[in-house]
C-alpha atoms as a PDB file:
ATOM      1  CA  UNK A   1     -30.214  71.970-180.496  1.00  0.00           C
ATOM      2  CA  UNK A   2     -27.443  74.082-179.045  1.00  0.00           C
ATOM      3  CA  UNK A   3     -25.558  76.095-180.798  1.00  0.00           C
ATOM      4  CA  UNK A   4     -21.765  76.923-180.571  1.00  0.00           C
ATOM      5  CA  UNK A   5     -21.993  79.999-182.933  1.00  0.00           C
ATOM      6  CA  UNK A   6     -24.918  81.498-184.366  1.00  0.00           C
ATOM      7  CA  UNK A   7     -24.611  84.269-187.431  1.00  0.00           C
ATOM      8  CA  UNK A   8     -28.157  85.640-188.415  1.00  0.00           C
ATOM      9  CA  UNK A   9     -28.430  88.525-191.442  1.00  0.00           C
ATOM     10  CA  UNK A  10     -24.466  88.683-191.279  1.00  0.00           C
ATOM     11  CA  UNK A  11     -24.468  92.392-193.885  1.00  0.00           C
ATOM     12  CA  UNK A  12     -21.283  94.040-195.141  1.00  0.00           C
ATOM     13  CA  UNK A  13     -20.985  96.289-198.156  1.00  0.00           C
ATOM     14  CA  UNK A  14     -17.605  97.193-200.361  1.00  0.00           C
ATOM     15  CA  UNK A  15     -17.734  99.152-203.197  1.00  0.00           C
ATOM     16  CA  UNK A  16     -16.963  95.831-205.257  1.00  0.00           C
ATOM     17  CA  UNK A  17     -18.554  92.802-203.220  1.00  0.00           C
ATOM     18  CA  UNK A  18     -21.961  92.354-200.936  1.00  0.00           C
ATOM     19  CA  UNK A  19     -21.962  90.154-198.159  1.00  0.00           C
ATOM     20  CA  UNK A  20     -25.790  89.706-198.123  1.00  0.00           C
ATOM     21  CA  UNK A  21     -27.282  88.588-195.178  1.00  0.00           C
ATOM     22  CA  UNK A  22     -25.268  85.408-194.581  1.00  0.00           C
ATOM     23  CA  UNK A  23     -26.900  83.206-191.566  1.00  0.00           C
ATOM     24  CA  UNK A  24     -25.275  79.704-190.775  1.00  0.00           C
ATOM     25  CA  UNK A  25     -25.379  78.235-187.120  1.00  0.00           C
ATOM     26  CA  UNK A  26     -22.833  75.585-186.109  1.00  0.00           C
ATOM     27  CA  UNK A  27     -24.070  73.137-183.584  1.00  0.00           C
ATOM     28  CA  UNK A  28     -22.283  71.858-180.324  1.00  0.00           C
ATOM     29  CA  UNK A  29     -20.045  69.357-180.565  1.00  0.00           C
ATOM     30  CA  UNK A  30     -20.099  69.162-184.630  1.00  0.00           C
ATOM     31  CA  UNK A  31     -17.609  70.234-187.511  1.00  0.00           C
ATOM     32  CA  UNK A  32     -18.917  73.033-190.086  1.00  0.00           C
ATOM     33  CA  UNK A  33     -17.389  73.399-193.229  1.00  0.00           C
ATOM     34  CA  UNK A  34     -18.240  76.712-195.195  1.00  0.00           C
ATOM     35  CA  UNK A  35     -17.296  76.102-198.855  1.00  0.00           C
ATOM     36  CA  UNK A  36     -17.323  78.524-201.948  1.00  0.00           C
ATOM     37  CA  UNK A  37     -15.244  79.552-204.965  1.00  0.00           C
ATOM     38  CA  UNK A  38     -12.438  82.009-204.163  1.00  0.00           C
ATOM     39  CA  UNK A  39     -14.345  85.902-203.652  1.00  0.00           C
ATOM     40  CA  UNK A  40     -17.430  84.029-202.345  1.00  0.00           C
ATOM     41  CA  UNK A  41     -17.410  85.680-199.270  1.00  0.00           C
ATOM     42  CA  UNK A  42     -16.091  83.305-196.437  1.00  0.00           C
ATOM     43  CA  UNK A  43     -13.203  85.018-195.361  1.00  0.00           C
ATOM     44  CA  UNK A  44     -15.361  87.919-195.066  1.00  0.00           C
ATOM     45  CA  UNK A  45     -17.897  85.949-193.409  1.00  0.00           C
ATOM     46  CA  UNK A  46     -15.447  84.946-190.620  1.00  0.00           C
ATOM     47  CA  UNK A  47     -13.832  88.402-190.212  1.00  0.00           C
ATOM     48  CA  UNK A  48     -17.406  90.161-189.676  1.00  0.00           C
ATOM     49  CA  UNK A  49     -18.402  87.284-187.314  1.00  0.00           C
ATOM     50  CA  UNK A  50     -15.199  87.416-185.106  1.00  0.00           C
ATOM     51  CA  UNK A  51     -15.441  91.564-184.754  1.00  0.00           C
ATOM     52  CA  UNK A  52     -12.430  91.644-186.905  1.00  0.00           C
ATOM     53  CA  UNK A  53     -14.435  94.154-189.629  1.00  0.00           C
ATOM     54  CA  UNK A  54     -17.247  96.264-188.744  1.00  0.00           C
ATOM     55  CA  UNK A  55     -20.363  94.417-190.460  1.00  0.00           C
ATOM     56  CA  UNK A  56     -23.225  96.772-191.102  1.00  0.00           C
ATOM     57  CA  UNK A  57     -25.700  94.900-189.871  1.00  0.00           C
ATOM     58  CA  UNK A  58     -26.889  91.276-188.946  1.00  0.00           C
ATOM     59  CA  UNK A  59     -26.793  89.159-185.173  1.00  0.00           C
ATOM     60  CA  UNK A  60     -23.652  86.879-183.697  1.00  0.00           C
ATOM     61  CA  UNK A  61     -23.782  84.972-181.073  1.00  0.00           C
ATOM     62  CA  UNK A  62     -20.694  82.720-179.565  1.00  0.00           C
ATOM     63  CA  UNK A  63     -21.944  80.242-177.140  1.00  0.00           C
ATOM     64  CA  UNK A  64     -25.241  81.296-176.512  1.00  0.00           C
ATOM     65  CA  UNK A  65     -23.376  85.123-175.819  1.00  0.00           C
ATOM     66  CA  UNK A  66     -23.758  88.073-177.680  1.00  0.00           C
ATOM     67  CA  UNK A  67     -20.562  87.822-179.657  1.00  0.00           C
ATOM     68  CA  UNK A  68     -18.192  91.213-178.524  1.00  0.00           C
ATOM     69  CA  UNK A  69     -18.527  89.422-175.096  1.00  0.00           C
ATOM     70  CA  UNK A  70     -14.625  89.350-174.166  1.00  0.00           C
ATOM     71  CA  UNK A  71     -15.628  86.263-171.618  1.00  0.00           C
ATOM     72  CA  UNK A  72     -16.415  84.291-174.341  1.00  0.00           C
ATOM     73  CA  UNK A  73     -14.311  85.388-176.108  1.00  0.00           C
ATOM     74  CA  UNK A  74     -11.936  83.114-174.441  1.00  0.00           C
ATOM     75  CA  UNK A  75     -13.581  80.227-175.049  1.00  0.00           C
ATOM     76  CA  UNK A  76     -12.543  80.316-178.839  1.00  0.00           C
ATOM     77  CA  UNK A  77      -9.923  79.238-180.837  1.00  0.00           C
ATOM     78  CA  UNK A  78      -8.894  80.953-184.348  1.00  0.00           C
ATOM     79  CA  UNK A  79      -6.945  79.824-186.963  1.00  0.00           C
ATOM     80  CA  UNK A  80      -6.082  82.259-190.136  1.00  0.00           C
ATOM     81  CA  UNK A  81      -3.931  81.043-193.423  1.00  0.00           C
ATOM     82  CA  UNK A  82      -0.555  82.478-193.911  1.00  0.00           C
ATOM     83  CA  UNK A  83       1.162  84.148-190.708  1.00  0.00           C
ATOM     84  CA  UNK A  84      -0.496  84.233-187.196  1.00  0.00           C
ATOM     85  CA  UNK A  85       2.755  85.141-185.424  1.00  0.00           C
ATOM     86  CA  UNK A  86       5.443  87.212-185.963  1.00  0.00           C
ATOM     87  CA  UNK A  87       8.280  85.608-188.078  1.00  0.00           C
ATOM     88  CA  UNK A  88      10.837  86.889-185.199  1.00  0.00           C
ATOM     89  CA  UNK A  89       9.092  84.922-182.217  1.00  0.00           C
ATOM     90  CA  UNK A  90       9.725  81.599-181.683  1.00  0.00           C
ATOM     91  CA  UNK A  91       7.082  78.620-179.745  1.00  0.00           C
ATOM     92  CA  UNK A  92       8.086  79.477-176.327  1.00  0.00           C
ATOM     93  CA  UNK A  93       8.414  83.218-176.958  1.00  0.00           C
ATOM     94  CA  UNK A  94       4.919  82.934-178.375  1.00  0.00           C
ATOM     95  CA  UNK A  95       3.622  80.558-175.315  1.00  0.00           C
ATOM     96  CA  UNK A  96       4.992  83.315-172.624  1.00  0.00           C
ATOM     97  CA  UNK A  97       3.018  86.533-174.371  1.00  0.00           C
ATOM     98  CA  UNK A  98      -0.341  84.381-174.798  1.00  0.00           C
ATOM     99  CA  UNK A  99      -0.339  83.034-170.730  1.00  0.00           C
ATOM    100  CA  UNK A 100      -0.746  86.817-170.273  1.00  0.00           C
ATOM    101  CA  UNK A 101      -3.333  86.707-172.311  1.00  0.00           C
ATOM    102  CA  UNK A 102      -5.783  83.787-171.912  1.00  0.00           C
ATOM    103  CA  UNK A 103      -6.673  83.226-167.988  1.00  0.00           C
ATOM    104  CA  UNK A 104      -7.268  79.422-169.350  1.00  0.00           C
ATOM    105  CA  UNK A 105      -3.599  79.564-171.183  1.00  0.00           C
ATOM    106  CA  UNK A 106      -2.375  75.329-170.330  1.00  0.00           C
ATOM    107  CA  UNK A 107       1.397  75.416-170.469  1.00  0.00           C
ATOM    108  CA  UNK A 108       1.797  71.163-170.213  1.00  0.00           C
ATOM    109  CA  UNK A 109      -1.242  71.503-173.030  1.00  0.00           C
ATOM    110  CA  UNK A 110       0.911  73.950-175.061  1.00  0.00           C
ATOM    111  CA  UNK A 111       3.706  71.589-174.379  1.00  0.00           C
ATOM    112  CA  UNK A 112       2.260  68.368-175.315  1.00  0.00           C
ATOM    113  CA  UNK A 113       0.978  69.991-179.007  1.00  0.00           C
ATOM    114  CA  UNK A 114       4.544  71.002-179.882  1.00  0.00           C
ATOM    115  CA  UNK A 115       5.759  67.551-178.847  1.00  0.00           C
ATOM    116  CA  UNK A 116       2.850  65.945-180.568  1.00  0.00           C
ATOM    117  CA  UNK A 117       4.050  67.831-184.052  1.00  0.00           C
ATOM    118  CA  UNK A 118       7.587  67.632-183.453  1.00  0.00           C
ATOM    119  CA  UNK A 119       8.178  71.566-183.421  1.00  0.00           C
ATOM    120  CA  UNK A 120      10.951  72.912-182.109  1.00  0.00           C
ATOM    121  CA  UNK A 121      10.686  74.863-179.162  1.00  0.00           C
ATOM    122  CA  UNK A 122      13.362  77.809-179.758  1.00  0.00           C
ATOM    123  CA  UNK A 123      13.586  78.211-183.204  1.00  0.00           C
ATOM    124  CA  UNK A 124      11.840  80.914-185.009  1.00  0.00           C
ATOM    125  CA  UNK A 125       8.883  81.011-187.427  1.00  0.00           C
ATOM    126  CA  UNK A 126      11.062  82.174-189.718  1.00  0.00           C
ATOM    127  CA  UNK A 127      12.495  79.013-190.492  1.00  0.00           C
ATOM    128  CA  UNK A 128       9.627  77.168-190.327  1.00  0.00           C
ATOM    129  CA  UNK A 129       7.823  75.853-193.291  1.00  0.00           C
ATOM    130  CA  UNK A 130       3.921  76.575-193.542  1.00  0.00           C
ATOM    131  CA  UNK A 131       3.219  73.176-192.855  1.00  0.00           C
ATOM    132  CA  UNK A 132       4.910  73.833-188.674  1.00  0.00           C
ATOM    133  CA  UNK A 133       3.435  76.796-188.835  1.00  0.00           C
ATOM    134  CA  UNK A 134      -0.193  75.948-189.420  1.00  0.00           C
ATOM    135  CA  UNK A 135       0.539  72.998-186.402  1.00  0.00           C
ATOM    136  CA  UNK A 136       1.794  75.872-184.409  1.00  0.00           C
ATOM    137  CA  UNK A 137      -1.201  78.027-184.661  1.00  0.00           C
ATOM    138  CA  UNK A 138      -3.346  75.361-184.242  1.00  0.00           C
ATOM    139  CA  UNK A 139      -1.357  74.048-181.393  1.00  0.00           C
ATOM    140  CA  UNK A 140      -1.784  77.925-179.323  1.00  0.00           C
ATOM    141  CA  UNK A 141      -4.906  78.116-180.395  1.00  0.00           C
ATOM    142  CA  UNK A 142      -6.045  74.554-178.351  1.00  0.00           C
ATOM    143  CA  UNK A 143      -3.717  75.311-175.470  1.00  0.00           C
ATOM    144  CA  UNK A 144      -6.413  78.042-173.680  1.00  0.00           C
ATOM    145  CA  UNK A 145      -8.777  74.945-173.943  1.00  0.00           C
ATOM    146  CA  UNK A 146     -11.245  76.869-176.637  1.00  0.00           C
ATOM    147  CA  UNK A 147     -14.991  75.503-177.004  1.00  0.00           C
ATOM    148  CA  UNK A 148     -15.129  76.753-180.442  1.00  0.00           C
ATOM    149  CA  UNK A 149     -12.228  76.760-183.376  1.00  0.00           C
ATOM    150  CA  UNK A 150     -12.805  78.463-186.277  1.00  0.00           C
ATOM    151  CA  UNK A 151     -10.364  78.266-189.289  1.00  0.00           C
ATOM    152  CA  UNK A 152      -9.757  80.125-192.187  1.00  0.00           C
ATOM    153  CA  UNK A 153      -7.957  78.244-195.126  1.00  0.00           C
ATOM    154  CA  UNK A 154      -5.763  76.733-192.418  1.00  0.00           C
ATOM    155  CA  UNK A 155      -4.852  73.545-194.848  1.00  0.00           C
ATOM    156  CA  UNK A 156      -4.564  75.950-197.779  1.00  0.00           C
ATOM    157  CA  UNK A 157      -0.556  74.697-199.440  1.00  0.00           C
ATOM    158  CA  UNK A 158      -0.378  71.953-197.103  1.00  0.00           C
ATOM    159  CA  UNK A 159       1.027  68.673-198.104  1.00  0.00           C
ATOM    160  CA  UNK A 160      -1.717  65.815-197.925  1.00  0.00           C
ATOM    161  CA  UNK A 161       0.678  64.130-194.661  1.00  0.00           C
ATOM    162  CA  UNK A 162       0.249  67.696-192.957  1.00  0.00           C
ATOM    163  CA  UNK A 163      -3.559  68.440-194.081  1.00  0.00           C
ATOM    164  CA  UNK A 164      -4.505  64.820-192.794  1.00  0.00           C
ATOM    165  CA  UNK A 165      -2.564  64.937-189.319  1.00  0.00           C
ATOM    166  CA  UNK A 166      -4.912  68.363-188.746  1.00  0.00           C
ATOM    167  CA  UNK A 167      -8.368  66.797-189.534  1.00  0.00           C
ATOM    168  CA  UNK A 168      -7.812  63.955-187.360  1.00  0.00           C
ATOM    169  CA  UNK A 169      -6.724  66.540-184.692  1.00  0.00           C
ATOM    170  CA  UNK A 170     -10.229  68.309-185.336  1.00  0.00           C
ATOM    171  CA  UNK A 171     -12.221  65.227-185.148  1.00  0.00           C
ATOM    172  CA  UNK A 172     -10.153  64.491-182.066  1.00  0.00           C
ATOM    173  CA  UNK A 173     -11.470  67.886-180.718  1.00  0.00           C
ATOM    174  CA  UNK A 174     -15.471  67.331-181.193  1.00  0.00           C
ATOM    175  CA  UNK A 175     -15.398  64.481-179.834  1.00  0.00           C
ATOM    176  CA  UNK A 176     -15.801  66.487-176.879  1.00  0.00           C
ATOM    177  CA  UNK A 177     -19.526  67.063-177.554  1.00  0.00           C
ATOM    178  CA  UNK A 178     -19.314  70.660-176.026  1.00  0.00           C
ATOM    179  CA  UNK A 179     -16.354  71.274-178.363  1.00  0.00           C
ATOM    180  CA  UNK A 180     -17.450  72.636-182.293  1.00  0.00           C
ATOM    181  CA  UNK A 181     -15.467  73.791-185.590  1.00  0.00           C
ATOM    182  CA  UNK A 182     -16.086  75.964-188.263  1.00  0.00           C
ATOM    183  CA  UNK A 183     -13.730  75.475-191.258  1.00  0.00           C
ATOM    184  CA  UNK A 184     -13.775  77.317-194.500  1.00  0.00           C
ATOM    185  CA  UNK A 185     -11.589  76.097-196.992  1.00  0.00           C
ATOM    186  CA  UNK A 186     -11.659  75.325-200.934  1.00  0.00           C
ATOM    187  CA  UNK A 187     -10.698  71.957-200.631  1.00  0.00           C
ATOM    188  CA  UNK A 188     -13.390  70.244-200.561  1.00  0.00           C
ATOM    189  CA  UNK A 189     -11.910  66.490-200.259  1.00  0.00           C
ATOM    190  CA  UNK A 190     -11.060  67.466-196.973  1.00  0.00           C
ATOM    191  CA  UNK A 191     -14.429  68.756-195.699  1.00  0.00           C
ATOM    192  CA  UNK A 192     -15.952  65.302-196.884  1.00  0.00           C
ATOM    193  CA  UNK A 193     -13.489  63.539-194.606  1.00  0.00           C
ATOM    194  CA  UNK A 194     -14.769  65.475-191.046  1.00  0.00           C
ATOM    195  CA  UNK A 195     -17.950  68.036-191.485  1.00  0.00           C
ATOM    196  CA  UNK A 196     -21.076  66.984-190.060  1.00  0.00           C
ATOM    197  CA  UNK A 197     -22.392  70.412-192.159  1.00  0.00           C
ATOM    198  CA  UNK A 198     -21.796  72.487-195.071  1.00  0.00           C
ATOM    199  CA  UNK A 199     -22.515  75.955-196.009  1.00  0.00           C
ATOM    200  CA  UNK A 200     -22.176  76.891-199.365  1.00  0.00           C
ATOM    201  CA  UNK A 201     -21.269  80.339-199.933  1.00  0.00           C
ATOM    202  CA  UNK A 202     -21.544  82.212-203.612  1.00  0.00           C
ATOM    203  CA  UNK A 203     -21.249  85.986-204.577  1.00  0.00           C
ATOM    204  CA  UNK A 204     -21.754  86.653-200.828  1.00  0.00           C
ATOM    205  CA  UNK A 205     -25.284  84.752-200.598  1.00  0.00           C
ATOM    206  CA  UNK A 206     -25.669  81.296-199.126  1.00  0.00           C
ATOM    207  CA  UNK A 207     -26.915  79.180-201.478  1.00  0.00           C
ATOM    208  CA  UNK A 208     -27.215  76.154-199.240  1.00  0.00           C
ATOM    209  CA  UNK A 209     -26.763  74.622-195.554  1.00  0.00           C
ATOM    210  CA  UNK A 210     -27.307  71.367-195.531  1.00  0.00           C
ATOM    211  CA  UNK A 211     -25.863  67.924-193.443  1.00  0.00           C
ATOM    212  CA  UNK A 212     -22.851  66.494-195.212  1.00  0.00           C
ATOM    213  CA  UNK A 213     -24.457  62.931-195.482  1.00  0.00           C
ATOM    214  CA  UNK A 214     -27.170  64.250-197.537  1.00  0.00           C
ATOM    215  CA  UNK A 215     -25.075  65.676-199.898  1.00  0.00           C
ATOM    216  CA  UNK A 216     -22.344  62.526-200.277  1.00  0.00           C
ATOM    217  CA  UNK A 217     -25.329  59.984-199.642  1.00  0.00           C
ATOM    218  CA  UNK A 218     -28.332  61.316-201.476  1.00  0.00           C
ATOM    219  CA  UNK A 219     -27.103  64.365-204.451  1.00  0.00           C
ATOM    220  CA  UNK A 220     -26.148  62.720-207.564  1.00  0.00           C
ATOM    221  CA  UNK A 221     -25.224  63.307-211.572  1.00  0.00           C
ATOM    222  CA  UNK A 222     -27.641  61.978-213.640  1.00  0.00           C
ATOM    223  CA  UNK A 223     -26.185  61.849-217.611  1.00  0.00           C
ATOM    224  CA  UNK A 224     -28.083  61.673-220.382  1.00  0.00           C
ATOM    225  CA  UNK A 225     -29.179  62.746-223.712  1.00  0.00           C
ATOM    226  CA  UNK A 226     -31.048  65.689-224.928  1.00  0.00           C
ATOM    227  CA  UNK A 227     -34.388  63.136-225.716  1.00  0.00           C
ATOM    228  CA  UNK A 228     -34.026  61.735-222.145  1.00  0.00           C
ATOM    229  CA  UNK A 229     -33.492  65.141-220.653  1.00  0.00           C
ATOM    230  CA  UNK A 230     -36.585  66.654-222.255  1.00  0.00           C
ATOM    231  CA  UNK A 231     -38.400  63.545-220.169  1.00  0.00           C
ATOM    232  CA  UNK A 232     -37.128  64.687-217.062  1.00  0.00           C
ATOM    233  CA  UNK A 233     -39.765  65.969-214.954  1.00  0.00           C
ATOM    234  CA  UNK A 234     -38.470  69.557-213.458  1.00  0.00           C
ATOM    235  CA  UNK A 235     -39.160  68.353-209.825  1.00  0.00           C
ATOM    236  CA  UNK A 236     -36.215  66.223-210.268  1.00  0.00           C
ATOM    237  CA  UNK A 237     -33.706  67.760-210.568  1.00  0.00           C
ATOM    238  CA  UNK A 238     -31.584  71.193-209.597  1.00  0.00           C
ATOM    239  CA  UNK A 239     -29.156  72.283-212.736  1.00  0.00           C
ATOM    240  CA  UNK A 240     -27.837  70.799-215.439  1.00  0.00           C
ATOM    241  CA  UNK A 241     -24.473  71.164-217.503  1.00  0.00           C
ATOM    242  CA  UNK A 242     -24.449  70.546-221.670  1.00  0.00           C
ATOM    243  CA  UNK A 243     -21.181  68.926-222.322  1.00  0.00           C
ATOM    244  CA  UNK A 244     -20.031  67.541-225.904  1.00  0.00           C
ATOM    245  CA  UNK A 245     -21.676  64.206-225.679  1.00  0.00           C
ATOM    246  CA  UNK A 246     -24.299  64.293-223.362  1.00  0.00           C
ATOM    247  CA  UNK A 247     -25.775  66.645-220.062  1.00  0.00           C
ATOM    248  CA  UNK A 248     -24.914  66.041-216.762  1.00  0.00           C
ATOM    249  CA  UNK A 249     -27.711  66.912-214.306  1.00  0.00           C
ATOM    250  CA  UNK A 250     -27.932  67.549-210.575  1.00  0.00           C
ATOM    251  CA  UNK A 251     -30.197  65.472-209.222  1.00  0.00           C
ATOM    252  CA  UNK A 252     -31.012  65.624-204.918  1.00  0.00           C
ATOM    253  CA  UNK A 253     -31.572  62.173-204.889  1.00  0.00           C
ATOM    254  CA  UNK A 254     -29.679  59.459-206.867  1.00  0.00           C
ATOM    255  CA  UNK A 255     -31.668  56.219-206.056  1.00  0.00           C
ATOM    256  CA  UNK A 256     -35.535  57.947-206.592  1.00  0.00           C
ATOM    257  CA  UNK A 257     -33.606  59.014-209.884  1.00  0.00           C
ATOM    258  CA  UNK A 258     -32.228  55.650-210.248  1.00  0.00           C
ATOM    259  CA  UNK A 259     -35.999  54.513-210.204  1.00  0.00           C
ATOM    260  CA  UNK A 260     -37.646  56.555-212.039  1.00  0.00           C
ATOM    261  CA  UNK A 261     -35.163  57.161-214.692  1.00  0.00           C
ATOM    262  CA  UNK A 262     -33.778  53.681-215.197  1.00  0.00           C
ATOM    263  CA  UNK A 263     -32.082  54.155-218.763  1.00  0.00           C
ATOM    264  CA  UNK A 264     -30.114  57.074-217.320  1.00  0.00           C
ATOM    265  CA  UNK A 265     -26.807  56.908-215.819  1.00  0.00           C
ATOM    266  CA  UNK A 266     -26.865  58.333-212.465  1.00  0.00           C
ATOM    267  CA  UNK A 267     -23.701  58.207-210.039  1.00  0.00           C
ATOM    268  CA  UNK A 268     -22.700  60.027-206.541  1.00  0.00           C
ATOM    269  CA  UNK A 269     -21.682  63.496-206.900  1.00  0.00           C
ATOM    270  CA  UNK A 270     -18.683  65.254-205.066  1.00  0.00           C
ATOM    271  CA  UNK A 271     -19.163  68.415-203.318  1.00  0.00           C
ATOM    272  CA  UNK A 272     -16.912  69.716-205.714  1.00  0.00           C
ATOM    273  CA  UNK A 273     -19.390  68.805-208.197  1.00  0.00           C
ATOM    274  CA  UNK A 274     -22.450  70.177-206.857  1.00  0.00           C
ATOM    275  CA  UNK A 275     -20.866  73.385-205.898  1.00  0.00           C
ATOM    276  CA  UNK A 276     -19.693  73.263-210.355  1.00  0.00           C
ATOM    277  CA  UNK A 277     -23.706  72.591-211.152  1.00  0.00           C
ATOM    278  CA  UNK A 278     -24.792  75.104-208.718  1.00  0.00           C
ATOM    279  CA  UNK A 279     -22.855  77.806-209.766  1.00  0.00           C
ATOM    280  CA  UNK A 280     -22.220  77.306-213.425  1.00  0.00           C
ATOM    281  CA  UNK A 281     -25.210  75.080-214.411  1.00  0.00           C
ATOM    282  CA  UNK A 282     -28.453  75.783-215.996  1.00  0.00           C
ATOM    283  CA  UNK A 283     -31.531  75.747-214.514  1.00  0.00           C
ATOM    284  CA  UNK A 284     -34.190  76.777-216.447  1.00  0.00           C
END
């Protein structure tokens, strides 16, 4: 399988937080949603991968390229939360300094994005809400006709109208199948609409990488009693949760469960829900 971006042993240490060897791969043509509670480590994650921080040690590669290549460099697209442009600047200010910058730079593409979200073209960011400014950067960061977009938090405060206009332009983007996304964000509703893949991130370890399908399709909560809990055979399941009444239990798949289990309740889980079991729940 190719490979749009490739982090392997991704190391960086702060006197208060580990990033400890964080690998994740995102494949051609697919969306990648890295999850994890806020501190987790994804920002950092991105920052060390893109060259922004100095990591201290670990491998990236962008396309197949080592990942300081400036050529390929190019070829990707990057999306922060909060301000990528100067408040002063306005669209077209902003288009004129980044043709000087990206050889690829598409002024009709450019164009067409700021028609498509009904920005105005000489106004500046300063009076736009974060909602036009998150379809601005997005809209520069498509216009050099990128291969790879990665985004930090970029529906973070966005209204559900806004959030939902900018995951159907990602999955408009991969259909292109040379064309890939990496998307961190905390809400995980929105990673269940459009990632092929997650990558759960925790205290700067990944805890899991797995296909989204197997997750929403196969992980499910099991509740029972204490009795019926004591009967569950450990291979079955991954944490559990005592609540007042009963315990809820991870299980990685619902319908064996189901089976085996019969006078137990079992139901899908969220993502939101296995990340809760996984990181608060007890396993032993």
């Amino acid at each position: 399988m190719n490979h749009a971006l490739t982090v392997s042993g991704l190391t960086k240490t702060y006197p208060d937080f580990v990033l400890d060897g964080v690998s994740l791969c995102v494949p051609s043509g697919s969306i990648v949603g890295l999850i994890g509670e806020n501190g987790a480590g994804k920002s950092t994650t991105l920052h060390a991968a893109l060259g922004l921080i100095r990591r201290d040690a670990g491998q990236v590669f962008l396309l197949g390229r080592d990942a300081m290549d400036n050529a390929v460099r190019e070829q990707l697209g990057v999306v922060f939360d909060g301000d990528n442009y100067p408040e002063s600047l306005s669209p077209a200010k902003i288009g004129r300094v980044l043709k000087h910058i990206y050889r690829t730079w598409d002024d009709s593409a450019y164009s067409s994005l700021l028609r498509q979200f009904s920005l105005p073209v000489d106004k500046p960011l300063r009076q736009f809400s974060k909602g036009m400014r998150m379809k601005l950067a997005l809209s520069a960061a498509l216009a050099h006709h990128p291969k790879l977009l990665i985004l930090d938090e970029a529906t973070s405060g966005l209204d559900p109208i806004v959030r939902d206009d900018l995951l159907d332009m990602l999955l408009d983007f991969v259909q292109d199948e040379a064309h890939s996304v990496l998307v961190s964000s905390h809400i995980t509703s929105d990673l269940e609409k459009i990632a092929d893949y997650i990558v759960f991130l925790h205290e700067g370890r990944v805890v899991f990488s797995k296909a989204k399908d197997e997750l929403t399709e196969r992980y499910g909560i099991l509740k029972c009693g204490t009795a019926q809990f004591d009967a569950l055979e450990r291979e079955d399941w991954i944490a559990y949760r005592e609540m007042e009444y009963e315990r809820q239990v991870l299980v990685p798949d619902r319908d064996r469960a189901r089976r085996k289990y019969p006078k137990a309740m079992v139901v899908p889980a969220t993502i939101d829900e296995i990340m809760l079991l996984y990181v608060k729940g007890e396993t032993q």
